[in-house]
PDB file of N, CA and C in Angstrom:
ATOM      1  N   UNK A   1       0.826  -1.180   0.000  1.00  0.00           N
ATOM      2  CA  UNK A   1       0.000   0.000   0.000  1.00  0.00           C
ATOM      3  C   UNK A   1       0.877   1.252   0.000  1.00  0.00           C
ATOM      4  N   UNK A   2       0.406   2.374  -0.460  1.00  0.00           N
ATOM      5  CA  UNK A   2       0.973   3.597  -0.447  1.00  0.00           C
ATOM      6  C   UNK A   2       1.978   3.880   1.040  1.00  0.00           C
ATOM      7  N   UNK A   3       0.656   3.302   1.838  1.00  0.00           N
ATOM      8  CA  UNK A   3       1.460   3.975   3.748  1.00  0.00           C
ATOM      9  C   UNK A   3       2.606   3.296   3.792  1.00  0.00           C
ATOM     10  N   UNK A   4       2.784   2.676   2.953  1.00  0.00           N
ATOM     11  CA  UNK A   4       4.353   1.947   3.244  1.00  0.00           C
ATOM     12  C   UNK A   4       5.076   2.477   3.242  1.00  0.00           C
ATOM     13  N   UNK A   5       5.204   3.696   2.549  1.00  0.00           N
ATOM     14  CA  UNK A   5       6.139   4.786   1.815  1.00  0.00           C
ATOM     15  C   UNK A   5       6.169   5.907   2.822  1.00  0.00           C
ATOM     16  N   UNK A   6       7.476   6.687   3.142  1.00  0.00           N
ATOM     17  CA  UNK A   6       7.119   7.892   3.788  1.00  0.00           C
ATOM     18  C   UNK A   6       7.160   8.366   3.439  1.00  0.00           C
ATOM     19  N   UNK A   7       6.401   9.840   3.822  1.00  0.00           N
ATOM     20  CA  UNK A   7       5.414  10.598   3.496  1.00  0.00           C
ATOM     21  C   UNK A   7       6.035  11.470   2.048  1.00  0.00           C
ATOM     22  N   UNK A   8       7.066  12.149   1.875  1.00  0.00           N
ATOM     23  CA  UNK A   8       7.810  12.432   0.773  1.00  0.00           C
ATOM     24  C   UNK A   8       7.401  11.743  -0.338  1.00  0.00           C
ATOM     25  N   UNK A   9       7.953  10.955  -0.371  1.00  0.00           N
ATOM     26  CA  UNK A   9       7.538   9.736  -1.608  1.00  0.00           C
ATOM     27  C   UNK A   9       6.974   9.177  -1.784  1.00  0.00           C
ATOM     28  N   UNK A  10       5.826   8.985  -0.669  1.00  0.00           N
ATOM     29  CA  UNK A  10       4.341   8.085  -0.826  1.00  0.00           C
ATOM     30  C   UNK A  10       3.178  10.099  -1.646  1.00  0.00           C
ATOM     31  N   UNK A  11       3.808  11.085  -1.381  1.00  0.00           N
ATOM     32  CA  UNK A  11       2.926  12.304  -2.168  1.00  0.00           C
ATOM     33  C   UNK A  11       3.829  12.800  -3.840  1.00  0.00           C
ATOM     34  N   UNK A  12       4.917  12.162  -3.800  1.00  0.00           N
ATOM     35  CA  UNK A  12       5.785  12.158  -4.829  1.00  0.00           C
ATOM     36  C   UNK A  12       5.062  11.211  -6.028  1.00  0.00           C
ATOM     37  N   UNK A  13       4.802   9.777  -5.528  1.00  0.00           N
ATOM     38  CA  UNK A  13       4.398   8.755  -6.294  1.00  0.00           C
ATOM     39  C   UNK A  13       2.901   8.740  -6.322  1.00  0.00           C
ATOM     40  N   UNK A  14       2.307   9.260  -5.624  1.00  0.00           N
ATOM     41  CA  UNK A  14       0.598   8.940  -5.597  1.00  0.00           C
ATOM     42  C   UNK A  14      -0.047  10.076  -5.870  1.00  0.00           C
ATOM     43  N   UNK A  15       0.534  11.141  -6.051  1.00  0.00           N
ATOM     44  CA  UNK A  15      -0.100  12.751  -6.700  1.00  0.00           C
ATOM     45  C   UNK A  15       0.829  12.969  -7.606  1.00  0.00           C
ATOM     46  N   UNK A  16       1.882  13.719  -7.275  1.00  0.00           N
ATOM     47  CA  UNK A  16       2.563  14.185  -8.590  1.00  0.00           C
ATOM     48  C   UNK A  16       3.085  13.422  -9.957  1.00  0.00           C
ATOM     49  N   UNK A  17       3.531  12.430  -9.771  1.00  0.00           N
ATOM     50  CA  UNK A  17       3.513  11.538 -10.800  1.00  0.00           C
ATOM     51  C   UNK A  17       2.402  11.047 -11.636  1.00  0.00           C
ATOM     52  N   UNK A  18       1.226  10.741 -10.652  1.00  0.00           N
ATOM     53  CA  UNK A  18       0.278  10.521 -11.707  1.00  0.00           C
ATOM     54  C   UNK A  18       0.168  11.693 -12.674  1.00  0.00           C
ATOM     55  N   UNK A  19      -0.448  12.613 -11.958  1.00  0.00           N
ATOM     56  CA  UNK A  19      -0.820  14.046 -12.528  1.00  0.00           C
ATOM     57  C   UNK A  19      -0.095  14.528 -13.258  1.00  0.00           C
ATOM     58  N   UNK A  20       1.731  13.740 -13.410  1.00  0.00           N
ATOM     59  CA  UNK A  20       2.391  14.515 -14.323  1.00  0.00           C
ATOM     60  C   UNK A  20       2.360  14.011 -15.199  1.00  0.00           C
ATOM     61  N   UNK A  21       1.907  12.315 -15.379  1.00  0.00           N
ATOM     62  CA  UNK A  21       1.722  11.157 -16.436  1.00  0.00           C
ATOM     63  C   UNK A  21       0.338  11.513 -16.893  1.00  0.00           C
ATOM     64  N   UNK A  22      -0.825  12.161 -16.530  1.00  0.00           N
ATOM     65  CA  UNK A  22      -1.752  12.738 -16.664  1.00  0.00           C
ATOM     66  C   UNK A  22      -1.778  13.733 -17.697  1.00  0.00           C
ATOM     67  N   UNK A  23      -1.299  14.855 -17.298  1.00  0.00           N
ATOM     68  CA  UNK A  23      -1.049  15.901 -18.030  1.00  0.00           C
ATOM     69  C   UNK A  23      -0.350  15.162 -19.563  1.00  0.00           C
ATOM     70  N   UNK A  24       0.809  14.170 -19.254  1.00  0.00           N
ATOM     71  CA  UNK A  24       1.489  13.671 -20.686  1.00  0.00           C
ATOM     72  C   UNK A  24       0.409  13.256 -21.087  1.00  0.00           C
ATOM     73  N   UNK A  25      -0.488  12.434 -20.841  1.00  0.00           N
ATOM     74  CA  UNK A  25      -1.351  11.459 -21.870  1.00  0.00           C
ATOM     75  C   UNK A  25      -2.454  12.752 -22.071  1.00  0.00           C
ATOM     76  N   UNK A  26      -3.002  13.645 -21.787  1.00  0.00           N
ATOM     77  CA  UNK A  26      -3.405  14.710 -22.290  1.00  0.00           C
ATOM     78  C   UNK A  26      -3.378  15.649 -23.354  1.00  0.00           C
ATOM     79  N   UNK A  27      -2.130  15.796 -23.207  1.00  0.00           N
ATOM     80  CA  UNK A  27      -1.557  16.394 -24.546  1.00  0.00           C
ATOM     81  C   UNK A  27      -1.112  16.319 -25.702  1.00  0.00           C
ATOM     82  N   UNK A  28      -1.815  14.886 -25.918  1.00  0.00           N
ATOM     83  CA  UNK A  28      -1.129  14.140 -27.467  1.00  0.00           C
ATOM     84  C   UNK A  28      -2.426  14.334 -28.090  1.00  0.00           C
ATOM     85  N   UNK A  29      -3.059  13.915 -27.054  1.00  0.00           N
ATOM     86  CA  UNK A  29      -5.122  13.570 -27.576  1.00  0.00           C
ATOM     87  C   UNK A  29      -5.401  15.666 -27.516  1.00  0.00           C
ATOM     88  N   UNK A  30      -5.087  16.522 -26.811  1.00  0.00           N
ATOM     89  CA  UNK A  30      -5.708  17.614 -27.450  1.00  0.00           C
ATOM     90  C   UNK A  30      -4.811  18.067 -28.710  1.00  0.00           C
ATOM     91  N   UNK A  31      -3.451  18.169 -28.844  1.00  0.00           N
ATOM     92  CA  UNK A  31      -2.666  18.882 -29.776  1.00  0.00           C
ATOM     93  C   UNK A  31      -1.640  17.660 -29.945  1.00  0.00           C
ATOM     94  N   UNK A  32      -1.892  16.718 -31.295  1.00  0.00           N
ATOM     95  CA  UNK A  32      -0.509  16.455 -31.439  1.00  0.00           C
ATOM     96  C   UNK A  32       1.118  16.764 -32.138  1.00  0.00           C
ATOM     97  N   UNK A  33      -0.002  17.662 -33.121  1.00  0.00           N
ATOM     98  CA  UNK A  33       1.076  18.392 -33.520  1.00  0.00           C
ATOM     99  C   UNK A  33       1.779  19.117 -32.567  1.00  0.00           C
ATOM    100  N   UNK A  34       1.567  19.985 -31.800  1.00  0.00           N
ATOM    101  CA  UNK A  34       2.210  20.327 -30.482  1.00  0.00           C
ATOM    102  C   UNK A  34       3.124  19.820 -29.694  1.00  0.00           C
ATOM    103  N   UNK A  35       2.628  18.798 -29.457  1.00  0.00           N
ATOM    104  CA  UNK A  35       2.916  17.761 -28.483  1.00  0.00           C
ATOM    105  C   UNK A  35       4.543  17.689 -29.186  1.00  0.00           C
ATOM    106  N   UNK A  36       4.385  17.058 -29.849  1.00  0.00           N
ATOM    107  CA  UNK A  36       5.760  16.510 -30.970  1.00  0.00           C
ATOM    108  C   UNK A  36       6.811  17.858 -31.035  1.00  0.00           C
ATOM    109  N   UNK A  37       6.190  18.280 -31.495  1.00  0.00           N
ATOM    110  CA  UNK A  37       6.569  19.595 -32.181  1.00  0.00           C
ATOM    111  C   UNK A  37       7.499  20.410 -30.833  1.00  0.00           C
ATOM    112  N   UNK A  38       7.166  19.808 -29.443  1.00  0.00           N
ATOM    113  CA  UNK A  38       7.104  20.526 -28.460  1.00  0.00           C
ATOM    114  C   UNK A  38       8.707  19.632 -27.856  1.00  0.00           C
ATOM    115  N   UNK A  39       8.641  18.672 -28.542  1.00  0.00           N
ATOM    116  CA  UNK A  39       9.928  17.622 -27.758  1.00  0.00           C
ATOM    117  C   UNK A  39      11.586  17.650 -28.026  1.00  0.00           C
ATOM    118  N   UNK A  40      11.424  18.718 -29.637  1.00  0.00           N
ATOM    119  CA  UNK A  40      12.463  19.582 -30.004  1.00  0.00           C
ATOM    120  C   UNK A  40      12.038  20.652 -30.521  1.00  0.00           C
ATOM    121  N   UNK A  41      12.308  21.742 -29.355  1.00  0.00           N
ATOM    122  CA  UNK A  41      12.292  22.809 -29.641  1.00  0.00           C
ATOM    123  C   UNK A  41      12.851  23.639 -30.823  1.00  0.00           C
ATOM    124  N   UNK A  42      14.370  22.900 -30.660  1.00  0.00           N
ATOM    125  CA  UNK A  42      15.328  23.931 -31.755  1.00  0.00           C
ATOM    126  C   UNK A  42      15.065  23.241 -33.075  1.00  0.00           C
ATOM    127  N   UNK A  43      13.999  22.689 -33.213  1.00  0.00           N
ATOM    128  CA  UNK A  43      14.084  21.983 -34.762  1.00  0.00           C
ATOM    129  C   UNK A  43      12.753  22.814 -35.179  1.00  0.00           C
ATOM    130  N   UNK A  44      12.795  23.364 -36.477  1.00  0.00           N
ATOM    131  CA  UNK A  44      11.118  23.872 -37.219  1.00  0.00           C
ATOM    132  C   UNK A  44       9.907  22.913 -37.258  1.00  0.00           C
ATOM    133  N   UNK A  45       9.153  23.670 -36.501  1.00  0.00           N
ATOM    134  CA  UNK A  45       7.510  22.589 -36.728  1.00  0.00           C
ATOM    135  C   UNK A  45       7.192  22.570 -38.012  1.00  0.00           C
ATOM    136  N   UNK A  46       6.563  21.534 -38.322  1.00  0.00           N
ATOM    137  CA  UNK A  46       6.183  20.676 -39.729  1.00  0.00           C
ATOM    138  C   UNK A  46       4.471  20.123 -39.483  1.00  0.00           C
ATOM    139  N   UNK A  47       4.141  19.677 -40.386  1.00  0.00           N
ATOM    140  CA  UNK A  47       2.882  19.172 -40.384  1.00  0.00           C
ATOM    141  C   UNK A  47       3.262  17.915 -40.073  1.00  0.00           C
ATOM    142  N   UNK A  48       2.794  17.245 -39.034  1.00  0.00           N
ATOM    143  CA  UNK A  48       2.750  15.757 -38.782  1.00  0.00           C
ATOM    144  C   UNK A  48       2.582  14.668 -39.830  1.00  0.00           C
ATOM    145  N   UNK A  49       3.091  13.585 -40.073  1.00  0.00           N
ATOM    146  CA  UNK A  49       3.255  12.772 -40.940  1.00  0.00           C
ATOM    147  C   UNK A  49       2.315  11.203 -40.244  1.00  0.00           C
ATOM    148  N   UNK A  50       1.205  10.861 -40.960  1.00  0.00           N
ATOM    149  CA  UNK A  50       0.625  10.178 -40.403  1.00  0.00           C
ATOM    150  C   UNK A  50       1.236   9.158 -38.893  1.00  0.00           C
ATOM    151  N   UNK A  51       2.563   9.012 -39.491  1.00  0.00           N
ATOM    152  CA  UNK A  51       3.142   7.824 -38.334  1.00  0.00           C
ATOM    153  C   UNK A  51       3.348   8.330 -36.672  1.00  0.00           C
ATOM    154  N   UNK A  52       3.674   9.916 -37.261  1.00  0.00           N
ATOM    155  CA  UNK A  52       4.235  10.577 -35.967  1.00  0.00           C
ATOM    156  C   UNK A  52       2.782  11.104 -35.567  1.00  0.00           C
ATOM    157  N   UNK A  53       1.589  11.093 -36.061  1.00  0.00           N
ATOM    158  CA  UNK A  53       0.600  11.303 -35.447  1.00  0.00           C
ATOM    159  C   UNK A  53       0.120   9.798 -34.857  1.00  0.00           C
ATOM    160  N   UNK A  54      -0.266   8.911 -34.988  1.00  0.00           N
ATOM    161  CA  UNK A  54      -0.303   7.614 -34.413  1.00  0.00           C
ATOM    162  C   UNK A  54       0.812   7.900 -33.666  1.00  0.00           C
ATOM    163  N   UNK A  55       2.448   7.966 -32.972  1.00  0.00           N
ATOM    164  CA  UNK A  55       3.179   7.786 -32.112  1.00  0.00           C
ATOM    165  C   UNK A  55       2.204   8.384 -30.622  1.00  0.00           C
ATOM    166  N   UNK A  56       2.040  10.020 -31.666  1.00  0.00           N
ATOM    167  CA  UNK A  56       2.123  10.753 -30.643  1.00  0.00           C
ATOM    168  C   UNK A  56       0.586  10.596 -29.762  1.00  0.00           C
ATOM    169  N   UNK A  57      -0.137   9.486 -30.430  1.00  0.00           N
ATOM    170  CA  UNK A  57      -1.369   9.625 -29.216  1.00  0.00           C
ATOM    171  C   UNK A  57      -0.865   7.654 -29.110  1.00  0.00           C
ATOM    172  N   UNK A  58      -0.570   7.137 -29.585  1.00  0.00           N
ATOM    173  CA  UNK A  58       0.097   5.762 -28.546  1.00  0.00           C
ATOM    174  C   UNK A  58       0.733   6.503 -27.602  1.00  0.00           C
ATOM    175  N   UNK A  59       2.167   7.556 -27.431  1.00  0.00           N
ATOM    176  CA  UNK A  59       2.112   7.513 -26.240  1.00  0.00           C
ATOM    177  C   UNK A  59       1.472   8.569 -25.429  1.00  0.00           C
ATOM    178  N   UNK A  60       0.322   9.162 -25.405  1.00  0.00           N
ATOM    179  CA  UNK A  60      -0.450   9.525 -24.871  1.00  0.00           C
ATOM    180  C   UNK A  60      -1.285   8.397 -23.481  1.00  0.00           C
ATOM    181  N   UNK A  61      -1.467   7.460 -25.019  1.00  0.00           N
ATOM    182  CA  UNK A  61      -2.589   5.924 -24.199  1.00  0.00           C
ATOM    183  C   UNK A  61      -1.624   5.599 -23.106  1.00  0.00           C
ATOM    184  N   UNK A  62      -0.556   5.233 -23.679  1.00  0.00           N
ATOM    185  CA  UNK A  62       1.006   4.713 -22.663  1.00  0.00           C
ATOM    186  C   UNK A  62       0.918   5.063 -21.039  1.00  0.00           C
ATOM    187  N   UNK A  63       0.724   7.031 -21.487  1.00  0.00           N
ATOM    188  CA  UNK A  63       1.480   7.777 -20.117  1.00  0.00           C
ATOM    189  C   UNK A  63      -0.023   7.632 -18.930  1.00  0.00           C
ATOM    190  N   UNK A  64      -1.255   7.276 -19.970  1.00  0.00           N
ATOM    191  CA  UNK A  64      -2.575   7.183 -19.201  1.00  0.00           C
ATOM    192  C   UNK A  64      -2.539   5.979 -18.346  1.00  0.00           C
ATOM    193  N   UNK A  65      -2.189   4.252 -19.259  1.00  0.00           N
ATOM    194  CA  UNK A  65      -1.610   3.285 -18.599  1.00  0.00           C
ATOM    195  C   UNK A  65      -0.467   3.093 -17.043  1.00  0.00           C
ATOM    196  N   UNK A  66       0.340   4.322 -17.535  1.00  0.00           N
ATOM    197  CA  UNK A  66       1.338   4.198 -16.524  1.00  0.00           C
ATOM    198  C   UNK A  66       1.370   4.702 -15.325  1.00  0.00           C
ATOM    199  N   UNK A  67      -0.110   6.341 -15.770  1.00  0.00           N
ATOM    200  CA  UNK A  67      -0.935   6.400 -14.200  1.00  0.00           C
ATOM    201  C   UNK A  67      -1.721   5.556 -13.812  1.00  0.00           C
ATOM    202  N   UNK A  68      -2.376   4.348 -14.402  1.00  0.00           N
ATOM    203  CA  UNK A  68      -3.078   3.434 -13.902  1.00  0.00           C
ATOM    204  C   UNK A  68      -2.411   2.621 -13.382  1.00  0.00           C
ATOM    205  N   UNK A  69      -1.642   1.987 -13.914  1.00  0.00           N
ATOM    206  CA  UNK A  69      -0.927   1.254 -13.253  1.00  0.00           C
ATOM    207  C   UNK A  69       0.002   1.319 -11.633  1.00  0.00           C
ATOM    208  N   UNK A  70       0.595   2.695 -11.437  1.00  0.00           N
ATOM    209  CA  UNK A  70       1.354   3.344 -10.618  1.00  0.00           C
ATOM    210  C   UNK A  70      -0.088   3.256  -9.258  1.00  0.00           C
ATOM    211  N   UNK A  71      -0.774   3.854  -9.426  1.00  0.00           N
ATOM    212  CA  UNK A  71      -1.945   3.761  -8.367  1.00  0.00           C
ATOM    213  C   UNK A  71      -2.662   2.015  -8.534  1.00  0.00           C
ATOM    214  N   UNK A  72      -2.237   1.760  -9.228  1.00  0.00           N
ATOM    215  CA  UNK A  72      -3.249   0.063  -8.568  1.00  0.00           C
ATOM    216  C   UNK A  72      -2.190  -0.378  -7.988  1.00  0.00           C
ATOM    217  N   UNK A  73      -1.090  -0.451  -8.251  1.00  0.00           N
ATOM    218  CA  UNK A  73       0.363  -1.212  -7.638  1.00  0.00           C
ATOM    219  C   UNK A  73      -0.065  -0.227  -6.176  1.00  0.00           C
ATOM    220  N   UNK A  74       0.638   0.928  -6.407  1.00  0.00           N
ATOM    221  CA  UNK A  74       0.543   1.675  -4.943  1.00  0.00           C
ATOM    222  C   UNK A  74      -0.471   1.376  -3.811  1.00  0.00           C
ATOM    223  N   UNK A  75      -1.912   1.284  -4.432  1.00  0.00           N
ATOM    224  CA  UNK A  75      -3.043   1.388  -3.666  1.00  0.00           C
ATOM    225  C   UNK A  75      -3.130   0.037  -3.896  1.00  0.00           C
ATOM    226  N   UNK A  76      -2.561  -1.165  -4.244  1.00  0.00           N
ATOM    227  CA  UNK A  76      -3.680  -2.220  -3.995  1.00  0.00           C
ATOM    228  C   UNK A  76      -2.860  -3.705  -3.259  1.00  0.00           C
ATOM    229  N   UNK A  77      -1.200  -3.031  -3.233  1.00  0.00           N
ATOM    230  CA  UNK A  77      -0.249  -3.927  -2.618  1.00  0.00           C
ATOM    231  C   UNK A  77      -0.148  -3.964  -1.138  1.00  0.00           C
ATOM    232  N   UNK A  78       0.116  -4.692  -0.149  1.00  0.00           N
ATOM    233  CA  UNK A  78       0.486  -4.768   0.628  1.00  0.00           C
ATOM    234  C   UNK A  78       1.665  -5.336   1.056  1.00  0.00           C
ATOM    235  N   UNK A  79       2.737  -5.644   0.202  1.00  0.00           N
ATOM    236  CA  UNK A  79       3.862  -5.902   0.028  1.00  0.00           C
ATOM    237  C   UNK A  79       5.092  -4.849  -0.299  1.00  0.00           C
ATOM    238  N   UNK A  80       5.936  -4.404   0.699  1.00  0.00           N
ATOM    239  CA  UNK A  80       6.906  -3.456   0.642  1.00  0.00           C
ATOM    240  C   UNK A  80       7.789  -4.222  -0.497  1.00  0.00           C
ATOM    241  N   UNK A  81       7.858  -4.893  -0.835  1.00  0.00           N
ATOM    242  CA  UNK A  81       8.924  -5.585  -1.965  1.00  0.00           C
ATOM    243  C   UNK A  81       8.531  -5.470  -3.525  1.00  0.00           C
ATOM    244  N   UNK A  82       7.032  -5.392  -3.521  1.00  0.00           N
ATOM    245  CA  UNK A  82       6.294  -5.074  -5.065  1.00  0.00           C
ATOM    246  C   UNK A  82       6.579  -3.535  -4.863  1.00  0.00           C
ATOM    247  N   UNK A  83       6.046  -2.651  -3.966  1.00  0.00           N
ATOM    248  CA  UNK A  83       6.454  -1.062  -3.539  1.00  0.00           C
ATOM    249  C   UNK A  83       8.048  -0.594  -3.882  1.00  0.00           C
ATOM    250  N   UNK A  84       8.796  -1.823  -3.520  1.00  0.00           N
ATOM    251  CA  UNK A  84       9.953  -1.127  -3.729  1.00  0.00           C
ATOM    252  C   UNK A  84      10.777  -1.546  -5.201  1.00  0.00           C
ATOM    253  N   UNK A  85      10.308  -2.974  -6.301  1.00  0.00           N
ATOM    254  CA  UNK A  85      10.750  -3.257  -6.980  1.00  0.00           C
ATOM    255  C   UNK A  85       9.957  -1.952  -7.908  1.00  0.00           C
ATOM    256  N   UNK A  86       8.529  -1.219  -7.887  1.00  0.00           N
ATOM    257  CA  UNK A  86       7.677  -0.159  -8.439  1.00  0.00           C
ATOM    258  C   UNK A  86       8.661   0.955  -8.334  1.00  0.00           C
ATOM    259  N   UNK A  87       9.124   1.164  -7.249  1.00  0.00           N
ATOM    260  CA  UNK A  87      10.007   2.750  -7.540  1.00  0.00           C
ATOM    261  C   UNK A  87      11.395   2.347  -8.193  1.00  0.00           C
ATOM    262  N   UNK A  88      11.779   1.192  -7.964  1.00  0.00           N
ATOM    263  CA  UNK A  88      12.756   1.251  -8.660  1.00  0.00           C
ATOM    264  C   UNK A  88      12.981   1.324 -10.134  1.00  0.00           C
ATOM    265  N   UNK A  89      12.171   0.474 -10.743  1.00  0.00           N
ATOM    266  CA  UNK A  89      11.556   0.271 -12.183  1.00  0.00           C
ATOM    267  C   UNK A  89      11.300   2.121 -12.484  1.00  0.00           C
ATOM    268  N   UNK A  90      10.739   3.342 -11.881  1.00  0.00           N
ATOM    269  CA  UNK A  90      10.558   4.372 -12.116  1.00  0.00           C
ATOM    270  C   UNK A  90      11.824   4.762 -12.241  1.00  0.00           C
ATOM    271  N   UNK A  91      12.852   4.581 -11.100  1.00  0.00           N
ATOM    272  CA  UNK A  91      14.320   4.964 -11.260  1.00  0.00           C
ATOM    273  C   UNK A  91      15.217   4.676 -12.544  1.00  0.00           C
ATOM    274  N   UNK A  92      15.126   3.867 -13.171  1.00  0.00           N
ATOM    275  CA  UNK A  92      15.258   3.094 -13.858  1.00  0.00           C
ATOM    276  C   UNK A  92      15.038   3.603 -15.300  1.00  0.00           C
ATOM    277  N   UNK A  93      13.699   3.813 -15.453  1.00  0.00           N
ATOM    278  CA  UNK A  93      13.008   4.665 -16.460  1.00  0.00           C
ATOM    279  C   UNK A  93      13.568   5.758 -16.412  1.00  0.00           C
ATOM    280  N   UNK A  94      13.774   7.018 -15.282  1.00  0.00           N
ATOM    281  CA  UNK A  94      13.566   8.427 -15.307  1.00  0.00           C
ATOM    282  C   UNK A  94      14.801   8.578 -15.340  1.00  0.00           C
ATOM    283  N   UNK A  95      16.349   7.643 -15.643  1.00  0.00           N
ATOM    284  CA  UNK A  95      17.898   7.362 -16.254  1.00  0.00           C
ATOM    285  C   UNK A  95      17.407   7.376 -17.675  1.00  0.00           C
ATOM    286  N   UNK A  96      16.577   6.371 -18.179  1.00  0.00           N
ATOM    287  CA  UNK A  96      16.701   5.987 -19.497  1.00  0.00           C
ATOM    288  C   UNK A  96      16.147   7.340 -19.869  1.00  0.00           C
ATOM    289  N   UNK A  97      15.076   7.816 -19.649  1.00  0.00           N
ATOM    290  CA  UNK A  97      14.159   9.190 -20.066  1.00  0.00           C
ATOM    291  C   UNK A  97      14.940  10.619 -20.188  1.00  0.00           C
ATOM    292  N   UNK A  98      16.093  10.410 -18.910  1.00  0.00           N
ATOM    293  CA  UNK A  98      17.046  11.624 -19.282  1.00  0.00           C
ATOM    294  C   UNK A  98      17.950  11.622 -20.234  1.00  0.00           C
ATOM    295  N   UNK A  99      18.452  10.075 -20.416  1.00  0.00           N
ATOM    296  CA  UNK A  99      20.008   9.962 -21.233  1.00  0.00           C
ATOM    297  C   UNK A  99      18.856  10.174 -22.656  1.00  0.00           C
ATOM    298  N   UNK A 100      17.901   9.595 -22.535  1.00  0.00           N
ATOM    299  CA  UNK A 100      18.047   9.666 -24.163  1.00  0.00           C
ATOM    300  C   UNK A 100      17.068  11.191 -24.669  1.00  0.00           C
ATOM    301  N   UNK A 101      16.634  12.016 -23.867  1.00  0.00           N
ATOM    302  CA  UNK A 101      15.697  13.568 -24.204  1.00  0.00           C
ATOM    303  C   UNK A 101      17.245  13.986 -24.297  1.00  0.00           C
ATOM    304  N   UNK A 102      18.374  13.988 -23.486  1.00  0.00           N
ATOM    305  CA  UNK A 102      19.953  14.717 -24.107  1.00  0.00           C
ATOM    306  C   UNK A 102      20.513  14.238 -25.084  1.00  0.00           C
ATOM    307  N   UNK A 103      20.267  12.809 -25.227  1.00  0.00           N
ATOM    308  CA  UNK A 103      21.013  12.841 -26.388  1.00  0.00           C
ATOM    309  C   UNK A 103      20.409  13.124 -27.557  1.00  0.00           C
ATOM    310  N   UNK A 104      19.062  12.888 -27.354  1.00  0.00           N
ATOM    311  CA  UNK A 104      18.351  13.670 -28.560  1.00  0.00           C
ATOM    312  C   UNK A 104      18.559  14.846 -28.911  1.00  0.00           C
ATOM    313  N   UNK A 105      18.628  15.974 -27.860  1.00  0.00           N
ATOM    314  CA  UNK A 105      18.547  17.545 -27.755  1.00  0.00           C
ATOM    315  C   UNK A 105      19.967  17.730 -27.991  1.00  0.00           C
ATOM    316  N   UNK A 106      20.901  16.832 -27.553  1.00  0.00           N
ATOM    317  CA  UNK A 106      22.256  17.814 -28.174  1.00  0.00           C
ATOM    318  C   UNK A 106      22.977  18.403 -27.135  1.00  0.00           C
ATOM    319  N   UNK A 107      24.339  18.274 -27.075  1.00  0.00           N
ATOM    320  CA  UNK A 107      25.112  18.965 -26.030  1.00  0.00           C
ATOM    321  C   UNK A 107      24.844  20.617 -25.985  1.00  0.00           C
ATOM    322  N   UNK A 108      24.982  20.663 -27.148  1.00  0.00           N
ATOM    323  CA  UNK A 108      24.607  22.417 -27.212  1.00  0.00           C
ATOM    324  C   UNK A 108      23.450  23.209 -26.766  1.00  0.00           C
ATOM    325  N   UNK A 109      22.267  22.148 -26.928  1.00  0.00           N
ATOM    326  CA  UNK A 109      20.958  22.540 -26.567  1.00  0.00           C
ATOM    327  C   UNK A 109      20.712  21.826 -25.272  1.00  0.00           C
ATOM    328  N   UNK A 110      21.372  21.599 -24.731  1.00  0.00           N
ATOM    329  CA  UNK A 110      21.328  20.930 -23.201  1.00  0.00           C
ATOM    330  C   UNK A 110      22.242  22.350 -22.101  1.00  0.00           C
ATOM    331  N   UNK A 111      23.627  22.323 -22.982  1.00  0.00           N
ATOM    332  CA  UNK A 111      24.320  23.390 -22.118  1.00  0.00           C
ATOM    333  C   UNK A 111      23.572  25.057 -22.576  1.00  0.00           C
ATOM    334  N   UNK A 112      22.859  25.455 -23.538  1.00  0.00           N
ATOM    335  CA  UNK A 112      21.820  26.784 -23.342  1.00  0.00           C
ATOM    336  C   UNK A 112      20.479  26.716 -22.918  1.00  0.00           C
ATOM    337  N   UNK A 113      21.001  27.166 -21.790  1.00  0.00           N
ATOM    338  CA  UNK A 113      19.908  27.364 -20.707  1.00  0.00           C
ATOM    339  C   UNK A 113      19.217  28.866 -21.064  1.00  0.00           C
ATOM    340  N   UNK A 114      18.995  29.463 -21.468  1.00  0.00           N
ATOM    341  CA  UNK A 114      18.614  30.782 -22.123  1.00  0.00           C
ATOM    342  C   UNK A 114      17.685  30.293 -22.673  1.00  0.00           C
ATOM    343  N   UNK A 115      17.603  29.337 -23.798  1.00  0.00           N
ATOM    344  CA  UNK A 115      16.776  29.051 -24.890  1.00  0.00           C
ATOM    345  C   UNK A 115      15.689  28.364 -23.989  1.00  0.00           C
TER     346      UNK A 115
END
């Protein structure tokens, strides 16, 4: 269950995360051109190309899944070992999610912070 967690990271994982996986699966389904368009900045927006419109609301469905999932694990375990293999698997992800949004974006567009 959530109370397993103290209090930091049991409001880290059971509000803000959803709500921030929320907001992602939101924004593919209102604007996907946006959305996309929004993941490199320093590149010119284009009209979406059927495939990258299908990406961009799969992962919409994805980030909706991954708040569902995050709250049934949280809220429906009573096992600190499923709780703790769950944040780790997030740890895990939110390495892979940084190395590869930089290496996408570019040393240059990583070190200007201005832009």
């Amino acid at each position: 269950m959530a109370s397993l967690l103290p209090p930091t990271p049991r409001f880290v994982f059971t509000v803000i995360e959803p709500l921030a996986l929320i907001a992602g699966a939101i924004a593919p389904f209102v604007s996907p051109s946006e959305s996309v368009s929004a993941q490199l900045a320093h590149l010119p927006r284009h009209s979406l190309l059927p495939s990258e419109h299908i990406l961009a609301l799969q992962i919409g469905n994805l980030y909706l899944l991954l708040a569902m999932l995050g709250l049934f694990i949280l809220y429906s375990t009573s096992e600190i070992r499923t709780v703790r293999a769950y944040v780790i698997a997030l740890w895990v992800a939110d390495i892979g999610h940084v190395a590869v949004t930089g290496w996408a974006m570019g040393h240059e567009n990583i070190a200007d912070l201005r832009s």
